[in-house]
Each structure stands twice: as structure tokens, then as C-alpha cells.
C-alpha atoms as a PDB file:
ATOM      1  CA  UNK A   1     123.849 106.441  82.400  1.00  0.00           C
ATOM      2  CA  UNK A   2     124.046 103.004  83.021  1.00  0.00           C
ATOM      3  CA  UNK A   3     121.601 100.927  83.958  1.00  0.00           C
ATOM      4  CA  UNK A   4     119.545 100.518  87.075  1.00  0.00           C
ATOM      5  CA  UNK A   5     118.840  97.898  88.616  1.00  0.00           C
ATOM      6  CA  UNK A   6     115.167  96.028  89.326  1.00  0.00           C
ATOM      7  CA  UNK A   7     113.554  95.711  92.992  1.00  0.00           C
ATOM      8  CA  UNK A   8     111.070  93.563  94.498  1.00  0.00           C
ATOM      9  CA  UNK A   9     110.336  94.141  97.949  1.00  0.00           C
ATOM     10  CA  UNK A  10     108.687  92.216 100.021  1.00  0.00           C
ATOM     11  CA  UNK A  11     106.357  95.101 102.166  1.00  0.00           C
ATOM     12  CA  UNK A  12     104.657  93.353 104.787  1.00  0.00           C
ATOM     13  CA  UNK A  13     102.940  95.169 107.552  1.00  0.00           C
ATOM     14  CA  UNK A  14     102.624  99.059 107.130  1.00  0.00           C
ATOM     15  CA  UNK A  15     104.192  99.973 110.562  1.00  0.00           C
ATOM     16  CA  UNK A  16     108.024  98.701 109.189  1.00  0.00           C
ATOM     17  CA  UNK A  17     107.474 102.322 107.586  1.00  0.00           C
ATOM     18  CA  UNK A  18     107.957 104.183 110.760  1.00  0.00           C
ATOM     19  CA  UNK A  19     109.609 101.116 113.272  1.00  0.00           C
ATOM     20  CA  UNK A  20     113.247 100.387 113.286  1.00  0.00           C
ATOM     21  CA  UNK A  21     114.121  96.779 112.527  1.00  0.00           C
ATOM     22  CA  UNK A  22     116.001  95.107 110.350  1.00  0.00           C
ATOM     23  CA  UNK A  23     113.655  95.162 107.521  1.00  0.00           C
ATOM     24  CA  UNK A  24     113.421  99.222 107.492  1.00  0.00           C
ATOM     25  CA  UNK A  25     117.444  99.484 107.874  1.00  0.00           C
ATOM     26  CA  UNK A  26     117.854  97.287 105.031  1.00  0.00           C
ATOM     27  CA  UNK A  27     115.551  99.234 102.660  1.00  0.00           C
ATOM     28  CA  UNK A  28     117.519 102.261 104.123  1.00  0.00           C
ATOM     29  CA  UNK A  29     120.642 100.509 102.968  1.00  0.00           C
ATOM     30  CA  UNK A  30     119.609  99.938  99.008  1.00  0.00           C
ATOM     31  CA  UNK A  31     118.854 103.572  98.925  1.00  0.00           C
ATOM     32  CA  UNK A  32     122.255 104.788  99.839  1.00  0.00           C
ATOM     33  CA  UNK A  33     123.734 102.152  98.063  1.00  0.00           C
ATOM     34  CA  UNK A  34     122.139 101.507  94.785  1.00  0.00           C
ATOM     35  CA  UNK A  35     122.717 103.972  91.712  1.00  0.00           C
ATOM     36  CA  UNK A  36     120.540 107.070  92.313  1.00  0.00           C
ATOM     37  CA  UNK A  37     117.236 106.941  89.840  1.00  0.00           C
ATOM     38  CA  UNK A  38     115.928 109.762  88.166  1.00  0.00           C
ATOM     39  CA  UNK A  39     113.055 108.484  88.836  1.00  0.00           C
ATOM     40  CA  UNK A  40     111.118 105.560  90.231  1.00  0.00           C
ATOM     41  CA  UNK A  41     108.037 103.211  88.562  1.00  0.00           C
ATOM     42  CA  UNK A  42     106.662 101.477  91.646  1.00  0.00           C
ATOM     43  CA  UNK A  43     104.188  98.489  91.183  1.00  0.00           C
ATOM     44  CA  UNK A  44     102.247  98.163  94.336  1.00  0.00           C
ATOM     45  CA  UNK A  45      99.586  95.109  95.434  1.00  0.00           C
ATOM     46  CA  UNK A  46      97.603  97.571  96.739  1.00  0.00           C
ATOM     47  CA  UNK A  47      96.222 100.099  93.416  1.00  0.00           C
ATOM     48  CA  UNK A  48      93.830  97.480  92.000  1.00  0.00           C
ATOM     49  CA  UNK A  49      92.059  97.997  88.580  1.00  0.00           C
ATOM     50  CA  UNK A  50      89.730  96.579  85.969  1.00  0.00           C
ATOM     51  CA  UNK A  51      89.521  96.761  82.397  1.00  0.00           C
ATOM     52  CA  UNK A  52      92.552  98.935  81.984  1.00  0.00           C
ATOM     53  CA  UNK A  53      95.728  99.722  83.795  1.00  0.00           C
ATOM     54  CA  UNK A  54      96.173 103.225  85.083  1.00  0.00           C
ATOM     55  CA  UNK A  55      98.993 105.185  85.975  1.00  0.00           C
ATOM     56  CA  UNK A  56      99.369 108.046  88.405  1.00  0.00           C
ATOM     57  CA  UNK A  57     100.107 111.341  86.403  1.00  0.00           C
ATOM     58  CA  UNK A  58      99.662 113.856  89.277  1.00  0.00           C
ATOM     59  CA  UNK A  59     102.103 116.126  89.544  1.00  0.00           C
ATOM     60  CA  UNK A  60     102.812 116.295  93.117  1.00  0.00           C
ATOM     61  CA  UNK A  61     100.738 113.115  94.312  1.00  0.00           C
ATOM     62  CA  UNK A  62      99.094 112.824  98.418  1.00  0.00           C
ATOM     63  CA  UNK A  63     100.229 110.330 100.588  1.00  0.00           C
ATOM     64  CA  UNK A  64      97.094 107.611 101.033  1.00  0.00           C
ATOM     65  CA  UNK A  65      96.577 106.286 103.987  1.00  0.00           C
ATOM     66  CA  UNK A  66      94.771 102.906 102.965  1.00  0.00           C
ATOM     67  CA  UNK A  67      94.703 100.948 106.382  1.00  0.00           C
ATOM     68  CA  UNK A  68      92.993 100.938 109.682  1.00  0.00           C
ATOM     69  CA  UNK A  69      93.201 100.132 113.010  1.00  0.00           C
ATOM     70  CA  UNK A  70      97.170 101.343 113.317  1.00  0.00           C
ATOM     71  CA  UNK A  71      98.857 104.216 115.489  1.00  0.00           C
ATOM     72  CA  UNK A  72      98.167 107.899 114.665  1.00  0.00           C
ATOM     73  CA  UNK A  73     101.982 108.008 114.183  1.00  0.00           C
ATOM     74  CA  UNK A  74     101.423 106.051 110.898  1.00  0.00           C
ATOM     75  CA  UNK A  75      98.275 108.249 109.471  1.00  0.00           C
ATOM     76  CA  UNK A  76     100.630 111.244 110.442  1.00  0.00           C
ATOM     77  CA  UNK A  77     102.846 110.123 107.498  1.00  0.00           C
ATOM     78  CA  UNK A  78     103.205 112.500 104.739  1.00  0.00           C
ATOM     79  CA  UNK A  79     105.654 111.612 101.748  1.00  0.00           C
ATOM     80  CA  UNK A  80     105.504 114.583  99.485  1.00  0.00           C
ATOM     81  CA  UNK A  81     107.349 113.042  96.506  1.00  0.00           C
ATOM     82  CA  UNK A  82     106.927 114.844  93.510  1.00  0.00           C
ATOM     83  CA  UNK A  83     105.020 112.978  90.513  1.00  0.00           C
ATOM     84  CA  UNK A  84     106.628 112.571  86.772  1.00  0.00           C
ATOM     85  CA  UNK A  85     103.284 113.013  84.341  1.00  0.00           C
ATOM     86  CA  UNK A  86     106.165 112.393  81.358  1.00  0.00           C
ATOM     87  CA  UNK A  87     107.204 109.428  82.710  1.00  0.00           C
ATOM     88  CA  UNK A  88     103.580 108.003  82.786  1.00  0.00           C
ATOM     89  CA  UNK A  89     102.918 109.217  79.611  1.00  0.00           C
ATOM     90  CA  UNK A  90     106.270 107.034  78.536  1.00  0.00           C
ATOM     91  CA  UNK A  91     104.932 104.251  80.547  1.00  0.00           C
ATOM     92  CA  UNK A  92     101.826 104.241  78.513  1.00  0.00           C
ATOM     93  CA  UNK A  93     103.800 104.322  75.814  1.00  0.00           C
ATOM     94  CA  UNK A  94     105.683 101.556  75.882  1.00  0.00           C
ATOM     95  CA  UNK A  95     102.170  99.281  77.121  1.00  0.00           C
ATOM     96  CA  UNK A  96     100.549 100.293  73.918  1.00  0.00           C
ATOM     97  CA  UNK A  97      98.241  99.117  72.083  1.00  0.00           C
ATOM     98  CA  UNK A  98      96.829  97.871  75.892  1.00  0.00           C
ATOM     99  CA  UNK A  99      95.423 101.314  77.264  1.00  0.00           C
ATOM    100  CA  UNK A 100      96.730 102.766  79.885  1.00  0.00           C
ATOM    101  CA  UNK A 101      94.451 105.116  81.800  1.00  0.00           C
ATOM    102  CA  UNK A 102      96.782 108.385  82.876  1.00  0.00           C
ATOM    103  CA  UNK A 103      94.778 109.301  86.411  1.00  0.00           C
ATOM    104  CA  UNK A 104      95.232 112.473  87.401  1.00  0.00           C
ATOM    105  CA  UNK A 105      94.790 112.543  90.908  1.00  0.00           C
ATOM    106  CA  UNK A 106      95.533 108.920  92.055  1.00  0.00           C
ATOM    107  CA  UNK A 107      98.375 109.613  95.224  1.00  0.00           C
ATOM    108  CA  UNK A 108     100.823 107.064  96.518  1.00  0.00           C
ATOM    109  CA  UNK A 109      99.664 103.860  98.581  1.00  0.00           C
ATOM    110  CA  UNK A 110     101.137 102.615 101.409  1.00  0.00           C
ATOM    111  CA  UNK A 111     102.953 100.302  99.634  1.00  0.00           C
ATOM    112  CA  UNK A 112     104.947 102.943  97.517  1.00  0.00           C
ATOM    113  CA  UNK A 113     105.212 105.379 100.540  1.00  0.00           C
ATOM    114  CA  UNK A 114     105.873 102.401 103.276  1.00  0.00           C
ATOM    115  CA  UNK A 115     109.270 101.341 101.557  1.00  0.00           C
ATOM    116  CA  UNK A 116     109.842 104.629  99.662  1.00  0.00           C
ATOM    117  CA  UNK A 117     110.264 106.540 103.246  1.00  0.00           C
ATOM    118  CA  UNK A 118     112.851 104.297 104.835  1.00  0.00           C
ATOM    119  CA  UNK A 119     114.727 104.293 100.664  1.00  0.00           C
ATOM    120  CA  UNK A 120     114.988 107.509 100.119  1.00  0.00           C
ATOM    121  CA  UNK A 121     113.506 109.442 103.194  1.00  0.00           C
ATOM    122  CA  UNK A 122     114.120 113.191 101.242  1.00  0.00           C
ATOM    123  CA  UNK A 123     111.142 112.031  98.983  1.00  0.00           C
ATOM    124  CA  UNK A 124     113.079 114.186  95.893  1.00  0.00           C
ATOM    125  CA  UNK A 125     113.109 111.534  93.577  1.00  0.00           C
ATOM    126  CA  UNK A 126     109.899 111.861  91.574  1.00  0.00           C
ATOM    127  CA  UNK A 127     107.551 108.449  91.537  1.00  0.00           C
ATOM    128  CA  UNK A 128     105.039 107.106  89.204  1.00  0.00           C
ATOM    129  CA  UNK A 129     102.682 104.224  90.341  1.00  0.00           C
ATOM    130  CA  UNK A 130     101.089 101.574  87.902  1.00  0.00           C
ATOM    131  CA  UNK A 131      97.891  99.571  88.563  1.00  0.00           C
ATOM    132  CA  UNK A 132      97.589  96.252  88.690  1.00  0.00           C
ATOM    133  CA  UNK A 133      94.651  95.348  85.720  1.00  0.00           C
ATOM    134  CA  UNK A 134      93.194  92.289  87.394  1.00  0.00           C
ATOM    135  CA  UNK A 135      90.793  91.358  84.451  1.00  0.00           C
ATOM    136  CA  UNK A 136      94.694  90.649  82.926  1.00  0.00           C
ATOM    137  CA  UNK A 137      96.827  87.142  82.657  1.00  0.00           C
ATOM    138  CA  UNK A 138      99.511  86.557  85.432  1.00  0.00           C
ATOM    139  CA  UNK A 139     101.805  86.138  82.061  1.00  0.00           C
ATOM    140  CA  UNK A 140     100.328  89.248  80.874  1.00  0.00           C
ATOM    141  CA  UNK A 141     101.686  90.979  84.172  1.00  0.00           C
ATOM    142  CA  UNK A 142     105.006  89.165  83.692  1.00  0.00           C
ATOM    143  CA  UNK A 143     105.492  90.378  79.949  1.00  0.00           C
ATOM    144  CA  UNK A 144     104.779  93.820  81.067  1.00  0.00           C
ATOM    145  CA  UNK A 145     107.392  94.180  83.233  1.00  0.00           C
ATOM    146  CA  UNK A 146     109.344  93.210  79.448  1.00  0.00           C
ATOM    147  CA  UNK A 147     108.297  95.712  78.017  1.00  0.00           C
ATOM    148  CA  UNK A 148     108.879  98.152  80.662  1.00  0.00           C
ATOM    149  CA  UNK A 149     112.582  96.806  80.934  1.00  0.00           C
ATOM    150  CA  UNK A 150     113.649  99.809  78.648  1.00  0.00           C
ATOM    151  CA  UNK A 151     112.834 102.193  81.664  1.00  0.00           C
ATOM    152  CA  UNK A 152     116.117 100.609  82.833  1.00  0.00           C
ATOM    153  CA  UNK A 153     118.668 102.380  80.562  1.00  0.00           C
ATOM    154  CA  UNK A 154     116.493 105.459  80.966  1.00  0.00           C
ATOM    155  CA  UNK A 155     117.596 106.486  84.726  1.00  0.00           C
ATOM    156  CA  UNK A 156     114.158 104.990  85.981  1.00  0.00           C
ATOM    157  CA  UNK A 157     114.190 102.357  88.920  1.00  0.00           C
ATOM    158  CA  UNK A 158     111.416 100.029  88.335  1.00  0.00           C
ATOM    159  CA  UNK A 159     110.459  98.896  92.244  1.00  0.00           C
ATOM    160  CA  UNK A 160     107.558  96.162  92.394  1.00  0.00           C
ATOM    161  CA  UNK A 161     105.801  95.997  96.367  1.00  0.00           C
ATOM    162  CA  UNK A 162     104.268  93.276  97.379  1.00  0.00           C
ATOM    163  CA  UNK A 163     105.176  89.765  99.096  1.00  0.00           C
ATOM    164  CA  UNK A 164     105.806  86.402  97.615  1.00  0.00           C
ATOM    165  CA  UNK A 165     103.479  84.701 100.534  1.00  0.00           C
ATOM    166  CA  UNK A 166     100.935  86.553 101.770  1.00  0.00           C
ATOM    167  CA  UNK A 167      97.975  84.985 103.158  1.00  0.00           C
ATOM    168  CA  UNK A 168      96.815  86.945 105.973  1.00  0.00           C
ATOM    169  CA  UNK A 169      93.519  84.579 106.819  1.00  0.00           C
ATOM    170  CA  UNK A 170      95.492  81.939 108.075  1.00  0.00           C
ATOM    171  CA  UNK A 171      97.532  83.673 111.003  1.00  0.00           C
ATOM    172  CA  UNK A 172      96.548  83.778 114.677  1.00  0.00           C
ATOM    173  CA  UNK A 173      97.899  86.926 115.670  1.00  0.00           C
ATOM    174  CA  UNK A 174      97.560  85.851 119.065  1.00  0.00           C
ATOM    175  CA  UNK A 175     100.498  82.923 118.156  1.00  0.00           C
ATOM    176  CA  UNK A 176     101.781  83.997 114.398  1.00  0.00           C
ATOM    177  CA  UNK A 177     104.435  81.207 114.225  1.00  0.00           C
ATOM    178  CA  UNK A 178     105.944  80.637 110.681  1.00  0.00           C
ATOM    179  CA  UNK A 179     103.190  78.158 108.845  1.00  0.00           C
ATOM    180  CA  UNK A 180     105.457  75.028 106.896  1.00  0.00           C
ATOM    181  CA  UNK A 181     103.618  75.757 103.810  1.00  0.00           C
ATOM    182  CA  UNK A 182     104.821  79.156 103.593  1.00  0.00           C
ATOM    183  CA  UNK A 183     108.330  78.714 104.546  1.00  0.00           C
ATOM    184  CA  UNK A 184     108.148  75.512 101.607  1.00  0.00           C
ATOM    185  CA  UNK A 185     107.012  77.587  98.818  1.00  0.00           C
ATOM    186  CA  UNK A 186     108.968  81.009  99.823  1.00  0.00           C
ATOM    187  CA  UNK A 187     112.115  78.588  99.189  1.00  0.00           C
ATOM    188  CA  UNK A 188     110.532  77.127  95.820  1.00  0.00           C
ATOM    189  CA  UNK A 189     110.163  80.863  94.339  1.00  0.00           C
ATOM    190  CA  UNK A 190     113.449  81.679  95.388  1.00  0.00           C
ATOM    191  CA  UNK A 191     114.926  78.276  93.448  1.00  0.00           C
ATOM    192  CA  UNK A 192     113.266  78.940  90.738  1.00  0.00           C
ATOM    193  CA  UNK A 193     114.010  82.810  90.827  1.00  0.00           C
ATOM    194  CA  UNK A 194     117.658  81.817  91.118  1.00  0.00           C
ATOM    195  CA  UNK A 195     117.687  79.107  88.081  1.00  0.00           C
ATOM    196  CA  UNK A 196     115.999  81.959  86.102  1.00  0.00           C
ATOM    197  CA  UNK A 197     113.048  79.627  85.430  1.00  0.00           C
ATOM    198  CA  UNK A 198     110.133  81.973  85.384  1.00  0.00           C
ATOM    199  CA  UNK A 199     107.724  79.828  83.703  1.00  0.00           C
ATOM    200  CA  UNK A 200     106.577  78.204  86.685  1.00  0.00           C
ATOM    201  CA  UNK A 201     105.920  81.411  89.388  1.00  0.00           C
ATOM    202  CA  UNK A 202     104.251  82.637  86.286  1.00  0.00           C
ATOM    203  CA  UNK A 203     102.011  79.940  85.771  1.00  0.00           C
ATOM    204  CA  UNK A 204     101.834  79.249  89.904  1.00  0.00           C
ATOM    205  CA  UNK A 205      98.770  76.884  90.380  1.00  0.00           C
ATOM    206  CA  UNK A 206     100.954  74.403  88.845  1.00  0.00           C
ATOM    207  CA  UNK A 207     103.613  74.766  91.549  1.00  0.00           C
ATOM    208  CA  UNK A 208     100.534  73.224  94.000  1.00  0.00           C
ATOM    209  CA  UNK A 209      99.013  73.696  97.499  1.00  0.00           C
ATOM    210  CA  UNK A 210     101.845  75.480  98.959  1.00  0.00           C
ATOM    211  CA  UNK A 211     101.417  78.123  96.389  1.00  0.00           C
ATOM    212  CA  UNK A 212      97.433  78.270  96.212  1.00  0.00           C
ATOM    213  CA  UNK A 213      97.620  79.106 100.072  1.00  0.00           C
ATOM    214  CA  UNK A 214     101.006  81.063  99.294  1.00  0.00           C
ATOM    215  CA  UNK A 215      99.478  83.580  97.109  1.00  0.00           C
ATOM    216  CA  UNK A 216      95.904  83.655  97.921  1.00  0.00           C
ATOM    217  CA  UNK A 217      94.270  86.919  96.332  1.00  0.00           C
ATOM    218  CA  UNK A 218      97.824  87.595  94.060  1.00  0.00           C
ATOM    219  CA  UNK A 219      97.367  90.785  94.589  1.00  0.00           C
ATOM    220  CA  UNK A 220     100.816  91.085  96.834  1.00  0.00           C
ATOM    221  CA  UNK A 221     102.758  88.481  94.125  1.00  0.00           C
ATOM    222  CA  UNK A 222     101.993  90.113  90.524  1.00  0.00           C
ATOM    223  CA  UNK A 223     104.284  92.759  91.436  1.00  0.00           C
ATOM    224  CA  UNK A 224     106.880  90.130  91.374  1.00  0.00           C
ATOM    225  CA  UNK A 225     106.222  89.238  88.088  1.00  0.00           C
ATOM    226  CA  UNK A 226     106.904  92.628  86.886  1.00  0.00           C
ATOM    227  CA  UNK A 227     110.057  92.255  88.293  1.00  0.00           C
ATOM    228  CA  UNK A 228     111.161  89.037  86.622  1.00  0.00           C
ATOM    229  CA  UNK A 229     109.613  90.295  83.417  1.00  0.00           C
ATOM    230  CA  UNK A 230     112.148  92.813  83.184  1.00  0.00           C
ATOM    231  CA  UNK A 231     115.092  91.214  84.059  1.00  0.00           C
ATOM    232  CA  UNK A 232     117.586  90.107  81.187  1.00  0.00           C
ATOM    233  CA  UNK A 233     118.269  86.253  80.976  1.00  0.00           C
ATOM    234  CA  UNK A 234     121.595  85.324  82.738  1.00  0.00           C
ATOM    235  CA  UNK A 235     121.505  88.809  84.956  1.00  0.00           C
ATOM    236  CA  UNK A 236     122.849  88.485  88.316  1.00  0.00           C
ATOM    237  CA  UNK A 237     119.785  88.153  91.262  1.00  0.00           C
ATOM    238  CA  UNK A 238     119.857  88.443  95.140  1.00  0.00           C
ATOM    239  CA  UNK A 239     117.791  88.735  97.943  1.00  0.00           C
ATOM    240  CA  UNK A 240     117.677  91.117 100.965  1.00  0.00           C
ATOM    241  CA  UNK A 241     115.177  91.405 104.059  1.00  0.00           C
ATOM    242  CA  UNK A 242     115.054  87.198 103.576  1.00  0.00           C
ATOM    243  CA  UNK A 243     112.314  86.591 106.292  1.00  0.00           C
ATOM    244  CA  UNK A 244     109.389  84.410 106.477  1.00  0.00           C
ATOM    245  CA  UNK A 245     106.873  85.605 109.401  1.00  0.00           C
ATOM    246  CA  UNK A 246     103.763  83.595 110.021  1.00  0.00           C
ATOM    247  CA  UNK A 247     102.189  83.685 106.760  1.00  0.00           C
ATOM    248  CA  UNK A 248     104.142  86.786 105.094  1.00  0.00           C
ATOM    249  CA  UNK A 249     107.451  86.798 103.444  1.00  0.00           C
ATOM    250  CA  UNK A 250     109.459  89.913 103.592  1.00  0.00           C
ATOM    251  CA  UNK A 251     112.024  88.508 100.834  1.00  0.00           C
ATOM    252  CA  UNK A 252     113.464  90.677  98.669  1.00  0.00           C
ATOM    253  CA  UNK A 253     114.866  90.351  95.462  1.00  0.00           C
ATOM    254  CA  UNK A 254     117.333  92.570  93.649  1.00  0.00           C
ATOM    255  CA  UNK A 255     118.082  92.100  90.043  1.00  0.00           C
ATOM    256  CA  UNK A 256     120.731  93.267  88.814  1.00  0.00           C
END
């Protein structure tokens, strides 16, 4: 089998799950285009934990609806994927000694579903979710994803969710133009994700005031660091979906 490649992709709002635009065709593209996984890991910013991380073991996990305030079309979403209970046992595995709590109910968030949908709209590739352990280091994230890497040559596509900017306090939904700041550090992450210097989006609050407003809560930019964490030094990387809007970027990045 050889091996997959690595995703990061930038989410954004939960409706691109259901509207057509460019950023739901292109997600639609990958899946038809990249290597079909046995199965998929996805890293969402939106399962939080603390004092552990925890991965979904249901069998046949529910769709979560974890939003408000959006069209009925959007709750009616069901994405009946089925679960892979060995694969989070494996994933648990390869964390250890760190515990990994094996939840056996947790379902799929929006963003899982929200990209998975448009991917691979049959939902018949079984998915696994992993928390994000907050009470971790952001270099603690990154060498995770290394030590997931292995996944990789196992069939598994390893998908992180999130977005590099993501600072939803400082639009005006009433006039969401791009903000400078978050244009300015999209491009530095995507320099330095290009050079393969990962030291500095690791260690972020040195990159400055574009990337304290940038990343805000980091919930929506660990998931990146997965990503990077597994990739091999020297592998290829490009982006897709390459958007800044208002104070969200919808870039992409494949590896591999």
C-alpha cells in the first residue's frame, strides 16, 4: 500500500458543508483524487479535552450538531460513517505512555462531518476522531502528529480541521472585509510551511501580533500542528482552498 498522504483543511463556517462554492468543490476534488484510505484519523478544533486525550471508539458514531443559529438544512445532516474501535485502540497505542482515553460514545463534530461530506459523500470509509488535550504543549501537539506518522504506511489518512487564522471576535459581519493582520500572518505560516521550518508555527507567540490575534483560542490551529508533525523532512507540500475571509483562512495544506 503506499503511503497516504497528510491533510489540513482549513473548515471555516459550517454551512460550506451543504453550499456549493469553491471551497466544498475543492474538498470534493481531493476525495476523488487522492489515494482511497482505509480509513481516516481526523483532528478537529472542535473535541476539546483536559488531562488526557480521548479518542472516539464507537462503532458506528452520530453526527453532532455543535452550532446554533444556522438553517434546519444543516441540523438535518446525518453522516453515518462507520467508526474503527481498532484503529483507536492503535492510535492509543502509538501515544503511549500519554493515556489516551478510548470514549465510547463520542460521535463526529462538525468539523469531521463538515469536510468529510463534501470528501467522500458515501460516508463508507470508517473515521476515528482524536481530542485535542489542552492542558498539553503546542510542541507536544506537533510531536504527536510524529508519532502518529506511522498511520501513513498503514492505509490511514490522517486529516487535521481547523484554520490557520481564526479569530472570530474581530469581524463585523455586517462588513467582514479581509483584516491586514490576518492576510500578513496567513502568508508567514505558509513561508514557513513551505521552507519546512516548523519551529516557529510551533512556538507561535514568537512569530508576534499578527499571530496572537491570528490564532486567538488555538483551538482551530493545533490541528495544524498535527499535520506538520507527521510530515517527513524534504516531503513535497501544497495548498488548496487558499482563501483569507475577514478573519478566517480557509487554506489548505496537503502534504505529500
Amino acid at each position: 500500500m503506499s503511503r497516504m498522504p497528510v491533510l489540513f483543511v482549513g473548515h471555516g463556517s459550517p454551512m460550506n458543508a451543504i453550499e456549493d462554492n469553491a471551497w466544498r468543490r475543492d474538498w470534493a476534488r481531493l476525495g476523488r483524487e487522492l489515494p482511497r484510505p482505509k480509513a481516516i484519523l481526523m483532528v478537529s478544533a472542535h473535541w476539546e479535552t483536559r488531562g488526557a486525550s480521548a479518542v472516539s471508539a464507537a462503532a458506528a458514531p452520530e453526527t453532532i450538531h455543535d452550532f446554533f443559529g444556522f438553517p434546519q438544512a444543516l441540523f438535518d445532516v446525518c453522516y453515518p460513517a462507520p467508526g474503527d474501535p481498532a484503529l483507536a485502540a492503535r492510535v492509543a497505542d502509538l501515544l503511549a505512555p500519554d493515556t489516551v482515553v478510548q470514549h465510547p460514545t463520542r460521535g463526529l463534530d462538525h468539523g469531521a462531518w463538515g469536510v468529510l461530506a463534501p470528501m467522500y459523500p458515501d460516508a463508507d470509509i470508517p473515521v476515528v476522531q482524536l481530542s485535542l488535550d489542552r492542558d498539553r504543549s503546542d510542541r507536544w501537539h506537533y510531536e504527536a502528529g510524529r508519532r502518529l506518522a506511522p498511520l501513513r504506511d498503514e492505509g490511514v489518512l490522517i486529516i487535521g480541521s481547523g484554520d490557520i487564522v481564526h479569530n472570530l471576535r474581530a469581524i463585523d459581519f455586517r462588513r467582514p472585509e479581509t483584516l491586514p493582520w490576518a492576510e500578513r500572518f496567513n502568508d508567514t505560516a505558509k513561508q514557513l510551511i513551505l521552507a519546512g521550518d516548523h519551529d516557529p508555527l510551533i512556538d507561535w507567540r514568537t512569530l508576534g501580533p499578527d499571530a496572537e490575534a491570528s490564532i486567538n483560542s488555538a483551538e482551530h490551529y493545533l490541528p495544524l500542528l498535527y499535520v506538520l508533525g507527521a510530515q517527513t523532512p524534504g516531503e513535497p507540500v501544497s495548498f488548496f482552498t487558499d482563501d483569507v475571509f475577514a478573519a478566517i483562512s480557509m487554506t489548505g495544506v496537503q502534504v505529500g
